[in-house]
PDB file of N, CA and C in Angstrom:
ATOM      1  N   UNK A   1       0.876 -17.289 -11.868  1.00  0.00           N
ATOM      2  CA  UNK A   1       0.905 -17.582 -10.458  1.00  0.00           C
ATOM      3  C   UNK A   1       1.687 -18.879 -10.251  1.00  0.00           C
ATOM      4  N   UNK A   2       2.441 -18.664  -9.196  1.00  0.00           N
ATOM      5  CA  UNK A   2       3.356 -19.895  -9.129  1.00  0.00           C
ATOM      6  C   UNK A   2       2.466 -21.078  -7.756  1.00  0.00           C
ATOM      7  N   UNK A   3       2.263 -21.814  -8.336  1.00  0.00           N
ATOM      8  CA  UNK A   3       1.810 -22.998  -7.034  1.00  0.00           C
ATOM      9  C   UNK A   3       2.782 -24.016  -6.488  1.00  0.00           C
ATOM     10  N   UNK A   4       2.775 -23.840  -4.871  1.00  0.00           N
ATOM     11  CA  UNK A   4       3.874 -24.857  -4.775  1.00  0.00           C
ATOM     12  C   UNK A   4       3.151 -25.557  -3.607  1.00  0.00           C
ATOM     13  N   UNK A   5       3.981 -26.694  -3.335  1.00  0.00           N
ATOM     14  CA  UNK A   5       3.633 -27.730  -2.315  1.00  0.00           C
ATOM     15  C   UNK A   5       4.491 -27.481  -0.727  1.00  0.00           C
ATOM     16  N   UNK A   6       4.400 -26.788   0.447  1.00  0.00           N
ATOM     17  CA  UNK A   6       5.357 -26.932   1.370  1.00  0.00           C
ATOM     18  C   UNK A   6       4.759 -27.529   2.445  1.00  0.00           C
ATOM     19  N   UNK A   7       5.281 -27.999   3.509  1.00  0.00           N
ATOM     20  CA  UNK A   7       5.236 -28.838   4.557  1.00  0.00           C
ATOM     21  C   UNK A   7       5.313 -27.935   5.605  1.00  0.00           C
ATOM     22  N   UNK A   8       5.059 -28.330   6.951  1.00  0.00           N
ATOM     23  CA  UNK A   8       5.511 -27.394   8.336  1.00  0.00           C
ATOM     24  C   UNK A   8       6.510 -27.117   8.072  1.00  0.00           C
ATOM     25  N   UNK A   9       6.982 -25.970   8.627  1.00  0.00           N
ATOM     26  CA  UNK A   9       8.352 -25.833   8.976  1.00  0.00           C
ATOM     27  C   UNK A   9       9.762 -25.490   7.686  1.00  0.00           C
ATOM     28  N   UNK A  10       8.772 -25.554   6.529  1.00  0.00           N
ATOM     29  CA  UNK A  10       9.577 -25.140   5.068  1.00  0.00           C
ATOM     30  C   UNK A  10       9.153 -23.673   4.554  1.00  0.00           C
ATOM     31  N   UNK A  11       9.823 -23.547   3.871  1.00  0.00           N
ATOM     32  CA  UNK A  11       9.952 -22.033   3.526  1.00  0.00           C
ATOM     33  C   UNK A  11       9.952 -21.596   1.877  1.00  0.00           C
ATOM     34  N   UNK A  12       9.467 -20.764   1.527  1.00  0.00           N
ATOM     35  CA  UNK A  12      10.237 -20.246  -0.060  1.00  0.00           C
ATOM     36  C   UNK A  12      10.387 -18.985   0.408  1.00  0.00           C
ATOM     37  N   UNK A  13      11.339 -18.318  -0.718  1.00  0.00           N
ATOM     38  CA  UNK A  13      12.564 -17.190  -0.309  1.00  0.00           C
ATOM     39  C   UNK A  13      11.728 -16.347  -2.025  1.00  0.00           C
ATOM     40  N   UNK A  14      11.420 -14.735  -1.783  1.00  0.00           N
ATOM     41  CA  UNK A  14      10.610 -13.919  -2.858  1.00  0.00           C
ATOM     42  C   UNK A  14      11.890 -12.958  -2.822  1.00  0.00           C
ATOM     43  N   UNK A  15      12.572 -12.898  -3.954  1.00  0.00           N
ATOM     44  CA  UNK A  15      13.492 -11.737  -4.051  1.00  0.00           C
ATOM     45  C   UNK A  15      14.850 -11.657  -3.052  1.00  0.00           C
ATOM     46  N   UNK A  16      14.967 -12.527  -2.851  1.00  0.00           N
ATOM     47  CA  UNK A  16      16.436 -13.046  -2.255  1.00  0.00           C
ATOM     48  C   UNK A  16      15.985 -12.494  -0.899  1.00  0.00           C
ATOM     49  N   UNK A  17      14.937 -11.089  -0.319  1.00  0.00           N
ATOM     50  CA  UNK A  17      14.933 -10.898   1.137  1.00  0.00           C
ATOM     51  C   UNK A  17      13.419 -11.073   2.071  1.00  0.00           C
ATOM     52  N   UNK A  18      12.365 -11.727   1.137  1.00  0.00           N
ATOM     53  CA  UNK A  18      11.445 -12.300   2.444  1.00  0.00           C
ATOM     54  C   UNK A  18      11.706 -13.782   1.998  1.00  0.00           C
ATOM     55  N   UNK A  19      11.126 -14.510   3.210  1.00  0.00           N
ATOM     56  CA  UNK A  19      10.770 -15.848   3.624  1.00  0.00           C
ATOM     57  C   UNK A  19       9.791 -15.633   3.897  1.00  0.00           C
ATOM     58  N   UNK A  20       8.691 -16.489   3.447  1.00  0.00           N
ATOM     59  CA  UNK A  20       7.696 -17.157   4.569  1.00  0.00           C
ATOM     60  C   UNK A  20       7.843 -18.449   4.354  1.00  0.00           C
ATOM     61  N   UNK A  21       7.564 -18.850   5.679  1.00  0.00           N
ATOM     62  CA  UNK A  21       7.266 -20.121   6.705  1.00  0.00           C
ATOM     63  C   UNK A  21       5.804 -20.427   6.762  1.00  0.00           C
ATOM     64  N   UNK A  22       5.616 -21.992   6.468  1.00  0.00           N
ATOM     65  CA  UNK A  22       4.842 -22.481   7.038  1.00  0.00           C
ATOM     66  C   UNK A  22       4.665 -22.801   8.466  1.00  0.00           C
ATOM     67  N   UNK A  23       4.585 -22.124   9.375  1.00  0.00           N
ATOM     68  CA  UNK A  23       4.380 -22.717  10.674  1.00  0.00           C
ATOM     69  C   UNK A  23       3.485 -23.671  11.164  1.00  0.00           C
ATOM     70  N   UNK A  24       2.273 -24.187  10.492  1.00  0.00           N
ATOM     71  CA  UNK A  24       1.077 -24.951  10.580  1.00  0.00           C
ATOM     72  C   UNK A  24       0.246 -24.821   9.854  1.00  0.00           C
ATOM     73  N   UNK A  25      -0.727 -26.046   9.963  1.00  0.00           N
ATOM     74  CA  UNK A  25      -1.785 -26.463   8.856  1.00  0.00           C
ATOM     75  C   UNK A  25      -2.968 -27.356  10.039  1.00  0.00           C
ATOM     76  N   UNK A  26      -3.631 -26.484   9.665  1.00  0.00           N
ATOM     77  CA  UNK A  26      -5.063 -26.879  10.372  1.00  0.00           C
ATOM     78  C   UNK A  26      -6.819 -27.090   9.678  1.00  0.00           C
ATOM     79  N   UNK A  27      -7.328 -27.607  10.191  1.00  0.00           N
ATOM     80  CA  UNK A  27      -8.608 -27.690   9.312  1.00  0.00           C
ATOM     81  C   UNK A  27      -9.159 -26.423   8.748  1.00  0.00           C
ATOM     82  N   UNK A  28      -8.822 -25.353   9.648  1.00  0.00           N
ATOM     83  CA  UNK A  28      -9.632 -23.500   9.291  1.00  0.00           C
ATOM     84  C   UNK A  28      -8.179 -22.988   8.717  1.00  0.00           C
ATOM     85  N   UNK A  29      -7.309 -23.537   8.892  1.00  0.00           N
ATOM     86  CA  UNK A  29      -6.358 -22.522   7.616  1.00  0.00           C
ATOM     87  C   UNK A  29      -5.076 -23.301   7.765  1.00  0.00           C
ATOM     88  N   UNK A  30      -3.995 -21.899   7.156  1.00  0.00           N
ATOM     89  CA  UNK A  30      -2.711 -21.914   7.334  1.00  0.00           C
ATOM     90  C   UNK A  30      -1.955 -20.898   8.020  1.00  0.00           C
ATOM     91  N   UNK A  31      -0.883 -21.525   9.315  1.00  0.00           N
ATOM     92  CA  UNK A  31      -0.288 -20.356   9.418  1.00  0.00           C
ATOM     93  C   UNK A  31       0.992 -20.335   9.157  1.00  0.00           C
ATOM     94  N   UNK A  32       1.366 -18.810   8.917  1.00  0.00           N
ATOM     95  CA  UNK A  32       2.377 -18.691   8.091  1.00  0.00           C
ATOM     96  C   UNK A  32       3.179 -17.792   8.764  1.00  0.00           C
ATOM     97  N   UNK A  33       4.944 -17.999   8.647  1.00  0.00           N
ATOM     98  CA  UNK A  33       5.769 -16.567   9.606  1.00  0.00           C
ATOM     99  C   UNK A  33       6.551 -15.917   8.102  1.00  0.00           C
ATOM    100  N   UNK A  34       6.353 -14.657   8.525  1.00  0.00           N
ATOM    101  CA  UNK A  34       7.015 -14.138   7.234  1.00  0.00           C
ATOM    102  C   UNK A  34       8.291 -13.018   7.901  1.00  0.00           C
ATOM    103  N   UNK A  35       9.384 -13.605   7.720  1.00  0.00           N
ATOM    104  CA  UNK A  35      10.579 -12.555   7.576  1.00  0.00           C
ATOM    105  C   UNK A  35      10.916 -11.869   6.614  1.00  0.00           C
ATOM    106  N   UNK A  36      10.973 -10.513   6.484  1.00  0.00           N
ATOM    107  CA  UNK A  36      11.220  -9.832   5.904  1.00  0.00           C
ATOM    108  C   UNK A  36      12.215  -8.236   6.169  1.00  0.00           C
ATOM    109  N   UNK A  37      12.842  -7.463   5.491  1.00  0.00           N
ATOM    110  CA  UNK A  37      13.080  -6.358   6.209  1.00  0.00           C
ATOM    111  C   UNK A  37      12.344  -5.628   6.420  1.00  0.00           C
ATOM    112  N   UNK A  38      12.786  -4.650   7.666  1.00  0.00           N
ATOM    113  CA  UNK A  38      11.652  -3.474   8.128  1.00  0.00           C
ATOM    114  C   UNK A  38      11.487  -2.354   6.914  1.00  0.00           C
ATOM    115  N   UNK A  39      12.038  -2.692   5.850  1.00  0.00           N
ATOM    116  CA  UNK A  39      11.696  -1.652   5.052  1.00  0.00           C
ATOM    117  C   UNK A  39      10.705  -2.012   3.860  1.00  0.00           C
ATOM    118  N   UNK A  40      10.349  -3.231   3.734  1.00  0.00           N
ATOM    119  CA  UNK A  40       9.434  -3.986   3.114  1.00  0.00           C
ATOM    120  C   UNK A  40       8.029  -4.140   3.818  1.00  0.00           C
ATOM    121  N   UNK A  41       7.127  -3.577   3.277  1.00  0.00           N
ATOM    122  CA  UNK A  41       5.649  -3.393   3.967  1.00  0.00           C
ATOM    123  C   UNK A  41       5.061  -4.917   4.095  1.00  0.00           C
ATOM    124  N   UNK A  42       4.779  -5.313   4.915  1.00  0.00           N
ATOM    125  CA  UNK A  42       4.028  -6.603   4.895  1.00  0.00           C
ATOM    126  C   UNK A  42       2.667  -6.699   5.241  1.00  0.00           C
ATOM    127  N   UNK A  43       1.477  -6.563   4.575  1.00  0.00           N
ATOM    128  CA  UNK A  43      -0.059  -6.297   4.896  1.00  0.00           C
ATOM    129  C   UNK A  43      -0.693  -8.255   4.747  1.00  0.00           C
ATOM    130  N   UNK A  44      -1.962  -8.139   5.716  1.00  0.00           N
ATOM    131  CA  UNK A  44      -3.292  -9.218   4.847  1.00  0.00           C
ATOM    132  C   UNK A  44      -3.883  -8.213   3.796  1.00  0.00           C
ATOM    133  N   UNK A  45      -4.393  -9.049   2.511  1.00  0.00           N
ATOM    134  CA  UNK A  45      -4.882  -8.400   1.647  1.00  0.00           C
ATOM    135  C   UNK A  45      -5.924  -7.521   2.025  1.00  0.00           C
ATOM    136  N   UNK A  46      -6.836  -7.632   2.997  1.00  0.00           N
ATOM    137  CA  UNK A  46      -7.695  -7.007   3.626  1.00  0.00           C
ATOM    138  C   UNK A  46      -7.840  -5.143   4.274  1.00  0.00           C
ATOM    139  N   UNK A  47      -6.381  -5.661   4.540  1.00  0.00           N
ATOM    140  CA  UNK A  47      -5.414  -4.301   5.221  1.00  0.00           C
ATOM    141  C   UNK A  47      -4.826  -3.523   4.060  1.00  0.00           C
ATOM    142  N   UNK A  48      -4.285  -4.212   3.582  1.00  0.00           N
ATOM    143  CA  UNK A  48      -3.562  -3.793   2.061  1.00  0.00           C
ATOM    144  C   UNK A  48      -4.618  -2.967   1.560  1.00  0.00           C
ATOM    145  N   UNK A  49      -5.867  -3.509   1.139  1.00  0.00           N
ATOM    146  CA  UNK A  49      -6.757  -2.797   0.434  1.00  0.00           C
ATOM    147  C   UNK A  49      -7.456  -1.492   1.390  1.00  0.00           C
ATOM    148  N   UNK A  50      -7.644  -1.875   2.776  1.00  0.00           N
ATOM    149  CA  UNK A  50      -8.320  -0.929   3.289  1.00  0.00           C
ATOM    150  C   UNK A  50      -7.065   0.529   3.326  1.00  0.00           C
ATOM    151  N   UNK A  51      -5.984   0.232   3.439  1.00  0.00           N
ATOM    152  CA  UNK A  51      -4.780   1.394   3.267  1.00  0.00           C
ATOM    153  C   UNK A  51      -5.327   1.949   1.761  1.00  0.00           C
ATOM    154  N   UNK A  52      -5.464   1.549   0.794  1.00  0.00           N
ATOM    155  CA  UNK A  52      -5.271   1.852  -0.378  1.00  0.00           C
ATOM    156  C   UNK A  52      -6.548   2.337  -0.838  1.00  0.00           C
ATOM    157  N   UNK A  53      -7.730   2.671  -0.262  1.00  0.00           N
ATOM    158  CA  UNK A  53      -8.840   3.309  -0.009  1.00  0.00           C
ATOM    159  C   UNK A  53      -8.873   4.004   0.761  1.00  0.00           C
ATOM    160  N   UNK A  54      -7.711   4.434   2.168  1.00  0.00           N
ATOM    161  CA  UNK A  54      -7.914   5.358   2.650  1.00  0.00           C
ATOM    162  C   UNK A  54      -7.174   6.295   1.900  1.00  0.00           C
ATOM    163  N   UNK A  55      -5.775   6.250   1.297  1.00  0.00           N
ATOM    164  CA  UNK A  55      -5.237   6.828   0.586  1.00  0.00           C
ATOM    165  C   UNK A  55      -5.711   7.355  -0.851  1.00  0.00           C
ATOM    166  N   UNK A  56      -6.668   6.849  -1.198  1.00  0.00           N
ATOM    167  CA  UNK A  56      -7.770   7.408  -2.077  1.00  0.00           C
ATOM    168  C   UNK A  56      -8.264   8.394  -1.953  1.00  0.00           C
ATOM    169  N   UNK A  57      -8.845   8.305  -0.613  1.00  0.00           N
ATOM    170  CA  UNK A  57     -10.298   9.333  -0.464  1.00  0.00           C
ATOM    171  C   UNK A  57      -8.889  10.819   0.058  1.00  0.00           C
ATOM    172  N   UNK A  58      -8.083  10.519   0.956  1.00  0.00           N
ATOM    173  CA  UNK A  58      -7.176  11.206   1.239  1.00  0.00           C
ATOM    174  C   UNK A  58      -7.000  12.246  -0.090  1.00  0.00           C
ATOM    175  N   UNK A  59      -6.682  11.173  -1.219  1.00  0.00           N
ATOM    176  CA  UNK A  59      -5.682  12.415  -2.326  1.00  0.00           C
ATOM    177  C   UNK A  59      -7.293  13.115  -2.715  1.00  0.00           C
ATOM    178  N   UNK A  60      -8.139  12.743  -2.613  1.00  0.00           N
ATOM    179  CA  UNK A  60      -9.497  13.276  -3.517  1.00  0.00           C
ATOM    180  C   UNK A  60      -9.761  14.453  -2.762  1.00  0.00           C
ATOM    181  N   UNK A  61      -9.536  14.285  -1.355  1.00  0.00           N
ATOM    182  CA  UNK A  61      -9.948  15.035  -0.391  1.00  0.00           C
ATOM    183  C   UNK A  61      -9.119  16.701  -0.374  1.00  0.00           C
ATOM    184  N   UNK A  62      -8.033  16.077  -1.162  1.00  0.00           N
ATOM    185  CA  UNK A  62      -7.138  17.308  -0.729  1.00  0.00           C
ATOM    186  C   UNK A  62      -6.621  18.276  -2.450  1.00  0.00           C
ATOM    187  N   UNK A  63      -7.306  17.249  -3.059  1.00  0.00           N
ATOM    188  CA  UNK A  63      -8.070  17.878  -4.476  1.00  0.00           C
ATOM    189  C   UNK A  63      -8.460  19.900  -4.743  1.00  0.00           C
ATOM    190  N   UNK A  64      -9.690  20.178  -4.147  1.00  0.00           N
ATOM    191  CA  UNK A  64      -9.907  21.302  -3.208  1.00  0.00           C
ATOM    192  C   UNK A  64      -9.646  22.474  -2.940  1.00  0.00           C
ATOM    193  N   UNK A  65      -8.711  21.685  -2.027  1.00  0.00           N
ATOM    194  CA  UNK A  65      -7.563  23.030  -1.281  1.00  0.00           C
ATOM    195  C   UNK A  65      -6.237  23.317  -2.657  1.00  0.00           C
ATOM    196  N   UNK A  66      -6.137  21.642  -3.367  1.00  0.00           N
ATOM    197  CA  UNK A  66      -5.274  22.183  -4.066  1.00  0.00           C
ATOM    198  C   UNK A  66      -5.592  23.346  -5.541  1.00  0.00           C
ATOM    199  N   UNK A  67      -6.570  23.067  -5.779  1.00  0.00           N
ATOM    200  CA  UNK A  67      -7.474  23.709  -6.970  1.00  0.00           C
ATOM    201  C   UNK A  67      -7.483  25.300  -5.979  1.00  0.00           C
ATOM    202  N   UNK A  68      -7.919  25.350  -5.475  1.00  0.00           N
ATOM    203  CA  UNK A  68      -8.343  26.723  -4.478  1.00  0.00           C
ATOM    204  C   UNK A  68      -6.817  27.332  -4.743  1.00  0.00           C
ATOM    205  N   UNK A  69      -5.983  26.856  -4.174  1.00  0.00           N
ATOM    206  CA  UNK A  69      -4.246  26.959  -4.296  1.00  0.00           C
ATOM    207  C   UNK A  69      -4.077  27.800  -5.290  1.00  0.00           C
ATOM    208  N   UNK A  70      -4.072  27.006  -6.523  1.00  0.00           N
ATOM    209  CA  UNK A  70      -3.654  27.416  -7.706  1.00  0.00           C
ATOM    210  C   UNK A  70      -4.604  28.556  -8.014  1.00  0.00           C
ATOM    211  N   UNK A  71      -5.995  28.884  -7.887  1.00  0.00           N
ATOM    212  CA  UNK A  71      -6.474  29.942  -8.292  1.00  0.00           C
ATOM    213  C   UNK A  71      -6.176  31.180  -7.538  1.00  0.00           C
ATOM    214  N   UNK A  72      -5.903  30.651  -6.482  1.00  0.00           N
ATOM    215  CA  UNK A  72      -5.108  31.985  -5.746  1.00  0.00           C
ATOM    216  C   UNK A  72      -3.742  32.522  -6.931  1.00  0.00           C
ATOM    217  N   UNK A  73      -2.975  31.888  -7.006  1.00  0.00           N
ATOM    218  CA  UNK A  73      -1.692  31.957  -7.249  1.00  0.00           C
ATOM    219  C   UNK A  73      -1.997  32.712  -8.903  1.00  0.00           C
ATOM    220  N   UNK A  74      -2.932  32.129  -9.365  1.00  0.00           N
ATOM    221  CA  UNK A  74      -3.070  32.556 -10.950  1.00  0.00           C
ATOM    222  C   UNK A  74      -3.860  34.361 -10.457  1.00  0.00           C
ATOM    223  N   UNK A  75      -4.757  34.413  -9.883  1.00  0.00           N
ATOM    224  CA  UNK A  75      -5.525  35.769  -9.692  1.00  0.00           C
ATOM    225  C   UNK A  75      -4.161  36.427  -9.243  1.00  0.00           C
ATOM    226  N   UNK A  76      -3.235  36.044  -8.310  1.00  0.00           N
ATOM    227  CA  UNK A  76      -2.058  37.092  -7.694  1.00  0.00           C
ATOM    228  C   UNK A  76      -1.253  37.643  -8.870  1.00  0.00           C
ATOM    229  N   UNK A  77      -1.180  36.488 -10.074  1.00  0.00           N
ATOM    230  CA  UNK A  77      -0.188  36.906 -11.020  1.00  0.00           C
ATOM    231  C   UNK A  77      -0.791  37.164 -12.294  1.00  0.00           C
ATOM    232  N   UNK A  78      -2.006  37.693 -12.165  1.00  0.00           N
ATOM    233  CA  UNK A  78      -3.111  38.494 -12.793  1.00  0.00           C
ATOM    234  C   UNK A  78      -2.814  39.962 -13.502  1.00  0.00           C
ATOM    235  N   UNK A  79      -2.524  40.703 -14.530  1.00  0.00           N
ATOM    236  CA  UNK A  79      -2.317  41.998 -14.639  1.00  0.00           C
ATOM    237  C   UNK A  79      -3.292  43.065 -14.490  1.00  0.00           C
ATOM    238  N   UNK A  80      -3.713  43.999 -13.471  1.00  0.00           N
ATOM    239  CA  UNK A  80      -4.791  44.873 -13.496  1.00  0.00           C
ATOM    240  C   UNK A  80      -5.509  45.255 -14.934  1.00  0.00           C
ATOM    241  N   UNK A  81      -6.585  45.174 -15.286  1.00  0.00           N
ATOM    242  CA  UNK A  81      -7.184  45.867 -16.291  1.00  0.00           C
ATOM    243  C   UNK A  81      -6.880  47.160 -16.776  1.00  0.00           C
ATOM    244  N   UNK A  82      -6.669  47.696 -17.711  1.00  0.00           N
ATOM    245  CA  UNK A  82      -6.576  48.663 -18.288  1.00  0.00           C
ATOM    246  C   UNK A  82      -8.070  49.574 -18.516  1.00  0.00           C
ATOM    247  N   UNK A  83      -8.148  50.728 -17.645  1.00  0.00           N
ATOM    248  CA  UNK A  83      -9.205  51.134 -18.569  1.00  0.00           C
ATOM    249  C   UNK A  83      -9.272  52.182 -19.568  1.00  0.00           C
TER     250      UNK A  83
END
């Protein structure tokens, strides 16, 4: 982990295309502006994680239908019994 020291109004640069900014420093926190491109996701860890638990239960959810799927597909390409 890299620790650094910045002031209002200074910046460090992650991968040549975000910035964040210190915009202020107050007794209950820091705030911070972050530029980045629109193609770069920018979450609070909070959000970050709650996405990444919905996308969980999502793939588990659809588990299921996909199992169901495939047993269709295997019984269709099934050869009748011989008797």
């Amino acid at each position: 982990m890299l620790v650094i020291t910045r002031k209002p109004e200074q910046s460090i640069v992650i991968g040549g295309e975000v910035e964040v900014i210190v915009l202020g420093v107050t007794k209950d926190g820091v705030r911070l502006g972050i530029k980045a491109p629109r193609s770069v996701q920018v979450h609070r860890r909070e959000v970050f994680e709650a996405i990444a638990a919905e996308n969980l239960a999502a793939t588990a959810a659809k588990a299921p239908v996909q199992d169901a799927a495939a047993l269709i597909r295997t019984a269709h390409v099934r050869k009748p019994e011989s008797r």
